[in-house]
N, C-alpha and C. Protein backbone atom coordinates (compact mmCIF):
# COMPACT_ATOMS: atom_id res chain seq x y z
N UNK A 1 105.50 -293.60 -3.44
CA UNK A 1 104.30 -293.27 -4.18
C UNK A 1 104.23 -294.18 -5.40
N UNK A 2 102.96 -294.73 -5.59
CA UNK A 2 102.85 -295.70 -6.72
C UNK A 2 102.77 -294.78 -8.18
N UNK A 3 103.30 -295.70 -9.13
CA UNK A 3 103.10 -294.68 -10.70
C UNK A 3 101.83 -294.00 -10.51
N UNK A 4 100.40 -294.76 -10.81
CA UNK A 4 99.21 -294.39 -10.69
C UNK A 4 98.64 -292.69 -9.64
N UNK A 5 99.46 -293.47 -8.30
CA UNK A 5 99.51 -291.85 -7.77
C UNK A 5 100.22 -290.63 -7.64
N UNK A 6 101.22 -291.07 -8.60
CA UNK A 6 102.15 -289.78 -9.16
C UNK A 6 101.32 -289.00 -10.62
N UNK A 7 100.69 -289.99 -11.36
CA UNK A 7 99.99 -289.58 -12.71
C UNK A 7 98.96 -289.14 -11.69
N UNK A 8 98.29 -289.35 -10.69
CA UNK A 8 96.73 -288.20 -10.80
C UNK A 8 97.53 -287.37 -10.02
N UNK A 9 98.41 -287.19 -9.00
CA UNK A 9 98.67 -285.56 -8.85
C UNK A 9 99.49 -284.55 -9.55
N UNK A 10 99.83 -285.31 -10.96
CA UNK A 10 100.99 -284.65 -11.83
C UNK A 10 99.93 -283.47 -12.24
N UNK A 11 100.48 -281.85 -12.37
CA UNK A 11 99.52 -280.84 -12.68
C UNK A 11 98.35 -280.27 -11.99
N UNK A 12 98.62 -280.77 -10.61
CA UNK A 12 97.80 -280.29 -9.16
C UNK A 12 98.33 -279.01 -8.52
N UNK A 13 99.20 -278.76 -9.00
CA UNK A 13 99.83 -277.53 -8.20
C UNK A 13 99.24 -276.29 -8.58
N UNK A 14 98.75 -276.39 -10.29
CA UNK A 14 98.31 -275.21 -11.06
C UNK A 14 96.79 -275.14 -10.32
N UNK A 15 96.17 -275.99 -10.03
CA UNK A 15 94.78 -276.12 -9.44
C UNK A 15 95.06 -275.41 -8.03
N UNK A 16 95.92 -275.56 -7.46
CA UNK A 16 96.15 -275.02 -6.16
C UNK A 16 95.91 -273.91 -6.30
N UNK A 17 97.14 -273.46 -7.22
CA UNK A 17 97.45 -271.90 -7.54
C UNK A 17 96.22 -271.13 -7.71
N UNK A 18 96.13 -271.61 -8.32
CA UNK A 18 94.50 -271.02 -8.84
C UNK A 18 93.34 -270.53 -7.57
N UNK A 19 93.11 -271.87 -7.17
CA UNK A 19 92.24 -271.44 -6.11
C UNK A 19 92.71 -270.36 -4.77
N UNK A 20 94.04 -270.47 -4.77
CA UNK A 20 94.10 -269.71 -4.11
C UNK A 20 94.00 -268.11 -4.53
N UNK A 21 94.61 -268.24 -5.83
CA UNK A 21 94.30 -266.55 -6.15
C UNK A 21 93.02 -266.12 -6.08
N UNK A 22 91.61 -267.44 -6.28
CA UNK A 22 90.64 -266.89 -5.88
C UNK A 22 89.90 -266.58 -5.20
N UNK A 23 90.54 -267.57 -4.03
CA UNK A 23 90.06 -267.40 -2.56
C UNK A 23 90.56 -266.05 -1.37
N UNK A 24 92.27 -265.53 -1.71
CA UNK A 24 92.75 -265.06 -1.01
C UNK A 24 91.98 -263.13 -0.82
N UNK A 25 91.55 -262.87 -2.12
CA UNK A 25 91.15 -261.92 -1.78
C UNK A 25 89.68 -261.42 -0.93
N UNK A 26 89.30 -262.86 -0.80
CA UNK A 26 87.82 -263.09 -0.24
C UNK A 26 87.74 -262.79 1.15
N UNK A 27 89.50 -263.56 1.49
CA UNK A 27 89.28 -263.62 2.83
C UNK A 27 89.36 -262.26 3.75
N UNK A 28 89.94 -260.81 2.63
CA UNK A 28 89.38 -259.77 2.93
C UNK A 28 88.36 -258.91 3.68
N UNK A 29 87.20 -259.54 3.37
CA UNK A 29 86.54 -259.26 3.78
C UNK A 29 85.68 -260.33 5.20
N UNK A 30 86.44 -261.28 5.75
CA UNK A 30 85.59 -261.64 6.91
C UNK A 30 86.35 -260.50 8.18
N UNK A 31 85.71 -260.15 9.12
CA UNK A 31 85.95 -259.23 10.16
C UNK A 31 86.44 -260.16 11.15
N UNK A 32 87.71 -259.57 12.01
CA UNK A 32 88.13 -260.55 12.79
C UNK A 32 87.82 -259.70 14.18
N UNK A 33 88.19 -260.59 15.22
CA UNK A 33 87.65 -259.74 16.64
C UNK A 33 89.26 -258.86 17.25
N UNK A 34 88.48 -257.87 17.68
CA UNK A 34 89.14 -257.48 18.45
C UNK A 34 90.08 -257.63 19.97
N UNK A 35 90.95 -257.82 20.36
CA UNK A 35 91.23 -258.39 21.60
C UNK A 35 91.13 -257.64 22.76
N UNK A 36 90.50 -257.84 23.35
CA UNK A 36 89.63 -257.33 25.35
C UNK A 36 90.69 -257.82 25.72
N UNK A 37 90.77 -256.95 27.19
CA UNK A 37 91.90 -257.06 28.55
C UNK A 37 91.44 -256.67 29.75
N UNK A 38 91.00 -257.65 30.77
CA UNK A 38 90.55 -256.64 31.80
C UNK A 38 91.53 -255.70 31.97
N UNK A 39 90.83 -255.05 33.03
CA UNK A 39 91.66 -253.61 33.60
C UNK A 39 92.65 -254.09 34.27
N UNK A 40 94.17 -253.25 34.60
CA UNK A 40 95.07 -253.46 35.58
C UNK A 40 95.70 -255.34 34.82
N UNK A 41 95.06 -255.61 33.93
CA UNK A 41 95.90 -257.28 33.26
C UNK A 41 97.39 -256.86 32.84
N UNK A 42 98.18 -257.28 33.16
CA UNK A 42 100.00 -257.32 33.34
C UNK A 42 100.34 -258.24 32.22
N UNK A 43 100.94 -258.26 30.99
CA UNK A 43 101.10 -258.84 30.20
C UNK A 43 102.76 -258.85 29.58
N UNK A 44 103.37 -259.53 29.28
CA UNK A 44 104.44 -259.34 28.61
C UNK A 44 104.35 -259.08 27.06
N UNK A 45 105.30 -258.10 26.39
CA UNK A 45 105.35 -258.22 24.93
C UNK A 45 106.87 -257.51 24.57
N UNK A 46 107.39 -258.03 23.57
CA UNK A 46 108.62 -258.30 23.08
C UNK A 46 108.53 -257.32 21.61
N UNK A 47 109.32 -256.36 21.55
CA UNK A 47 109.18 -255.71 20.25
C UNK A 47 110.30 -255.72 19.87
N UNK A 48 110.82 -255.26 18.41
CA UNK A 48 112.23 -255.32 17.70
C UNK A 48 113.02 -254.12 17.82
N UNK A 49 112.21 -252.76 18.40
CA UNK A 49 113.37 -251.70 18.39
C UNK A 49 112.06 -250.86 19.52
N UNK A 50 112.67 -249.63 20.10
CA UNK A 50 111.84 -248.79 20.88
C UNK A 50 111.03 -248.45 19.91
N UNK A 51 109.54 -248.46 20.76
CA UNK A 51 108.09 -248.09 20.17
C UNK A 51 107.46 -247.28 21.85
N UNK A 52 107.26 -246.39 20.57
CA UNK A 52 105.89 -245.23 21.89
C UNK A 52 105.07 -245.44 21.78
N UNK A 53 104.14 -245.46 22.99
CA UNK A 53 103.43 -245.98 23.35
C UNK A 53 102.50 -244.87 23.81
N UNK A 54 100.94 -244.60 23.41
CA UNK A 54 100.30 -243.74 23.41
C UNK A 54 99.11 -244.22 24.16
């Protein structure tokens, strides 16, 4: 990295920071989809300890 492009990203991290604290709670609110399965679809899934299944 040249001097020049170490001096413009010196103090970029706080800009990061930032935007993200203002963005992250935004993303709250977009709705995500739900996931469909046809009927009788056979799937594998891997869990960390026994879970019931209702």
């Amino acid at each position: 990295m040249t001097g020049q492009n170490s001096k413009n990203l010196k103090g970029s991290g706080a800009v990061v920071a930032a935007t993200a604290v203002l963005l992250t709670p935004l993303s709250l609110f977009i709705p995500g989809k739900g996931a469909k399965f046809e009927k009788d679809t056979v799937f594998e899934a891997y869990v960390a300890k026994d879970t019931e299944l209702r």
